[in-house]
Protein backbone atom coordinates (compact mmCIF):
# COMPACT_ATOMS: atom_id res chain seq x y z
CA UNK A 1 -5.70 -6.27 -20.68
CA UNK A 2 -6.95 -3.34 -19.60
CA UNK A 3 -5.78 -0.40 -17.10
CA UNK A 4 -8.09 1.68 -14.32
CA UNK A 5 -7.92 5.11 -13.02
CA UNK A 6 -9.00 4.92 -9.52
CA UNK A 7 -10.74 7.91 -7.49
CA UNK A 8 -9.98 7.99 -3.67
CA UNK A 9 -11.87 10.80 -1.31
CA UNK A 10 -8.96 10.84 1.65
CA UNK A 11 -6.73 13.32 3.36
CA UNK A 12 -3.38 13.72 2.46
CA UNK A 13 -2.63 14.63 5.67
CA UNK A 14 -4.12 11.43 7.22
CA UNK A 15 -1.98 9.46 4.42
CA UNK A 16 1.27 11.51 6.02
CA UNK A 17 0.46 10.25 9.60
CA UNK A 18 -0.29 7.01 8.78
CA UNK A 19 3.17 6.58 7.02
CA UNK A 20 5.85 6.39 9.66
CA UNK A 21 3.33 5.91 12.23
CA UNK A 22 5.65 2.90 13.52
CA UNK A 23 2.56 0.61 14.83
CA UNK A 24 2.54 -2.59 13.94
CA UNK A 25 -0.91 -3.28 13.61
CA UNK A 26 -1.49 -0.46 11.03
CA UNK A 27 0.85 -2.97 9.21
CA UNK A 28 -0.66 -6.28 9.67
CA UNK A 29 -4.20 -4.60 8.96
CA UNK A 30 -3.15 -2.97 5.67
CA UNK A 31 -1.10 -6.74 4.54
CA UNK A 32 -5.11 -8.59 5.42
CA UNK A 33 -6.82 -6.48 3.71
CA UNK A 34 -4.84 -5.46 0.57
CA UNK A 35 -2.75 -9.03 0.16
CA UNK A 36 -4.99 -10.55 -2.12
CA UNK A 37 -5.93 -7.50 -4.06
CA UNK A 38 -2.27 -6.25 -4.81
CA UNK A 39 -0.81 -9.99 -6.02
CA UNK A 40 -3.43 -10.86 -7.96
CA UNK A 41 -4.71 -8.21 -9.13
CA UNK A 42 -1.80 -5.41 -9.38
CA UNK A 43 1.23 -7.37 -10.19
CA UNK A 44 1.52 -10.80 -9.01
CA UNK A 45 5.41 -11.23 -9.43
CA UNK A 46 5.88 -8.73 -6.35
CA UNK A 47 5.14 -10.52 -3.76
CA UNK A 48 7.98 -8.75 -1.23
CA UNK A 49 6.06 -5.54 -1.42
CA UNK A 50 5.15 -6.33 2.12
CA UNK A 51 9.13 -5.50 3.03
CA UNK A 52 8.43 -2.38 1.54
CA UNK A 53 5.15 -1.37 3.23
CA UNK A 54 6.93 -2.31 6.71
CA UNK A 55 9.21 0.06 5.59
CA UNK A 56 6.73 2.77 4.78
CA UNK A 57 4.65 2.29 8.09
CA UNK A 58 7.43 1.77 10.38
CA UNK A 59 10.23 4.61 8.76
CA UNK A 60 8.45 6.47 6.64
CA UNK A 61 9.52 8.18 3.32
CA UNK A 62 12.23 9.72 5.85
CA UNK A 63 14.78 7.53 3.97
CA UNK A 64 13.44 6.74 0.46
CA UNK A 65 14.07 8.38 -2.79
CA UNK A 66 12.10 10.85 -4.15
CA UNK A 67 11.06 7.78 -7.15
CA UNK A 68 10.36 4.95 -5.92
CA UNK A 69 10.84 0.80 -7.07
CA UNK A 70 7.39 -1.28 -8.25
CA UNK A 71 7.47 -2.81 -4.58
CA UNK A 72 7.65 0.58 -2.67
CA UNK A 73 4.79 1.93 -5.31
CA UNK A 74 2.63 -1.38 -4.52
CA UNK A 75 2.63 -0.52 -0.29
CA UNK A 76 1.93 2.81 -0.83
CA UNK A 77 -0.94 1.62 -3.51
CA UNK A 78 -2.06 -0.34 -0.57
CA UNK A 79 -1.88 1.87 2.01
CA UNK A 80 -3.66 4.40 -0.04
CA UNK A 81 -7.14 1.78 -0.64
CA UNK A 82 -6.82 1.16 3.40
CA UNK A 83 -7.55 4.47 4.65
CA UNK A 84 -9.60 6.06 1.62
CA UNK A 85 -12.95 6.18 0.34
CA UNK A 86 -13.19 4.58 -2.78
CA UNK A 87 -15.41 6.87 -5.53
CA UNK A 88 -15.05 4.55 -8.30
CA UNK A 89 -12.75 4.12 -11.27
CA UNK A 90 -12.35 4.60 -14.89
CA UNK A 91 -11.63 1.95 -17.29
CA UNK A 92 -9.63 1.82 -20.96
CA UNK A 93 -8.43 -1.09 -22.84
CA UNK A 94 -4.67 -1.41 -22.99
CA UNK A 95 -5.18 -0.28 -26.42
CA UNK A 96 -6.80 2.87 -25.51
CA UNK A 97 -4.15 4.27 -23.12
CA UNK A 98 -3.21 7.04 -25.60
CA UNK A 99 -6.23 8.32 -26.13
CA UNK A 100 -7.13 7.48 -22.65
CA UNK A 101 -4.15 9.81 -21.64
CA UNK A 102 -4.57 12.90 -23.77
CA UNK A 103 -7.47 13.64 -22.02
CA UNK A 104 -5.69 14.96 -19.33
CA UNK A 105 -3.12 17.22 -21.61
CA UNK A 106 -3.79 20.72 -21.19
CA UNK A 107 -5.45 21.19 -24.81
CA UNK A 108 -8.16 18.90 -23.86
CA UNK A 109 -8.58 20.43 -20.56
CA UNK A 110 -8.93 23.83 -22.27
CA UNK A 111 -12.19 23.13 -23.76
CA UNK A 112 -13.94 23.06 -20.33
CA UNK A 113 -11.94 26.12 -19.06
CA UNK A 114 -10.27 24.33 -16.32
CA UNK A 115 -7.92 25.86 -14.05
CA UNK A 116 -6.71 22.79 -12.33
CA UNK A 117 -3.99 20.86 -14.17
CA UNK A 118 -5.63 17.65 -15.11
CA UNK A 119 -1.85 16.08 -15.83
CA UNK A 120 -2.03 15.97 -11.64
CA UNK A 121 -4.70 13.61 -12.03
CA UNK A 122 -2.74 10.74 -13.81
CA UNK A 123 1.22 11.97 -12.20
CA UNK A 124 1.80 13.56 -9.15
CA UNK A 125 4.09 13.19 -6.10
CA UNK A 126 2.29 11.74 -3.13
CA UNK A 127 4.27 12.51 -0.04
CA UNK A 128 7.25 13.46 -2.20
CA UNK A 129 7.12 10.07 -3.50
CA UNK A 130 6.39 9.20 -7.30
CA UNK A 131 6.90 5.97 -9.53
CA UNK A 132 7.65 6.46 -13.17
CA UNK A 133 5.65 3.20 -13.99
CA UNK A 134 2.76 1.62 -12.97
CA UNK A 135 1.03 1.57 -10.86
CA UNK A 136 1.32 5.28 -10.68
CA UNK A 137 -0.52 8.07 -8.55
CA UNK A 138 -1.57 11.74 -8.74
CA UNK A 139 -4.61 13.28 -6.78
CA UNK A 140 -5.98 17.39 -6.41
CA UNK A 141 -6.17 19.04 -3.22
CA UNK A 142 -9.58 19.70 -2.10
CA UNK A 143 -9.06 23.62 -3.54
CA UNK A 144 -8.43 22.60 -6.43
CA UNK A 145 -10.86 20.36 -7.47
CA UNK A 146 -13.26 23.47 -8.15
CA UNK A 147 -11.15 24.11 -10.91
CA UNK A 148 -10.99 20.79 -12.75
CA UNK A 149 -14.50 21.70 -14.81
CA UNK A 150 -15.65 25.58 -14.90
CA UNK A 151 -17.10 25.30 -17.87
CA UNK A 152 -20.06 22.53 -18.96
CA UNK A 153 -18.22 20.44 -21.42
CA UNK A 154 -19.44 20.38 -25.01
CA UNK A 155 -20.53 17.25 -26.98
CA UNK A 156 -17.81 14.96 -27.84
CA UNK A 157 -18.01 12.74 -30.67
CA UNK A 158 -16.33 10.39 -29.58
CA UNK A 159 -18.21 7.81 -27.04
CA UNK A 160 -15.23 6.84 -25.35
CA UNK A 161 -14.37 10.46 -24.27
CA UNK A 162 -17.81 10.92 -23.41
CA UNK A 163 -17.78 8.42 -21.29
CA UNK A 164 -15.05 8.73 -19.71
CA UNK A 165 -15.94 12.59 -19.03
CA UNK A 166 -18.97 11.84 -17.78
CA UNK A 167 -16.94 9.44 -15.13
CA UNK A 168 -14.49 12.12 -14.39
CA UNK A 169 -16.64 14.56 -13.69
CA UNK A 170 -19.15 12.23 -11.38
CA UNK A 171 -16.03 11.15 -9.08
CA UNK A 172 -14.78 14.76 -9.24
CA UNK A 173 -17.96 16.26 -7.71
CA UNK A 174 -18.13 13.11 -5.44
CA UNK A 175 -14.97 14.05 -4.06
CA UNK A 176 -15.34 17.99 -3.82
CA UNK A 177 -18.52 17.09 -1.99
CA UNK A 178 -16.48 14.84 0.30
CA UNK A 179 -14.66 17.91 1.09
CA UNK A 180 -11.26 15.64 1.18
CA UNK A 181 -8.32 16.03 -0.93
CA UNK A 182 -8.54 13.34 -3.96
CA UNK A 183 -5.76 10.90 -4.74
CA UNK A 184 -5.83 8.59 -8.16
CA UNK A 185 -4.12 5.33 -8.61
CA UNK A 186 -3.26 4.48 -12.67
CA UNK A 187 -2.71 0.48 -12.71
């Protein structure tokens, strides 16, 4: 099994007004074109995460915790593909993930002078919402993503890393040329 890091050029601000917005077609549109992608490919034992993204469209995060249950981080999941523009994704093999993961710890990040935290990239509150699970969600303002790479990184040598730097910084730039705000889903 394998996990993805996916890249989404969108406005948080859009993603605020969207949630709470309290219209009912926002809703069914979101359940036609997410349903199939979110039980079979996310996690097909949640099936009720519709109850929660009626919730999300038609409340808000008004009432909701801070952290969030699987089925409330599967609507916003979907309401986040809905409204974005997809940049792309970044693979690893389940096991990977470590490695995968300590790409974005500061000591890594150091090496291409960055002055963005790349930790928000893999776990960050989304309109004061987070999961401590998967899926899970971070993102960069738009100011910010000048900062993820200041400095040309140096030869890894290790293919996976290069790789997955290369990736990073293609869907970075893609979304800094967007000029929108970036938000990441880890499933």
């Amino acid at each position: 099994m394998g996990y993805a890091l996916e890249f989404h050029a969108l406005d948080w601000d859009r993603l605020n007004r969207v949630l709470g917005c309290r219209d009912e077609r926002v809703f069914n549109e979101v359940v036609k074109r997410q349903r199939a992608a979110i039980q079979t490919g996310i996690c097909p034992v949640e099936p009720s995460w519709e109850d929660s993204l009626r919730t999300l469209i038609m409340d808000g995060n008004k009432a909701k915790a801070p952290v969030v249950s699987s089925k409330e981080a599967l609507a916003l999941v979907a309401v986040v593909r809905w409204i974005n523009t997809c940049l792309g994704e970044i693979m690893h093999t389940t096991r990977g993930g470590g490695k995968f993961r300590s790409m974005f710890e500061p000591g890594f990040a150091r090496q291409f002078q960055a002055t963005t935290d790349w930790r928000y990239l893999l776990n960050r509150p989304l309109v004061a919402l987070e999961h401590q699970g998967y899926p899970s969600w971070g993102g960069l303002r738009t100011a910010e993503l000048a900062g993820v790479f200041v400095k040309e990184p140096p030869a890894l040598e290790d293919p996976d890393f290069e790789q997955w730097i290369y990736e990073l910084r293609r869907y970075i730039g893609d979304a800094n040329a967007s000029r929108r705000d970036l938000i990441t889903l880890y499933l």
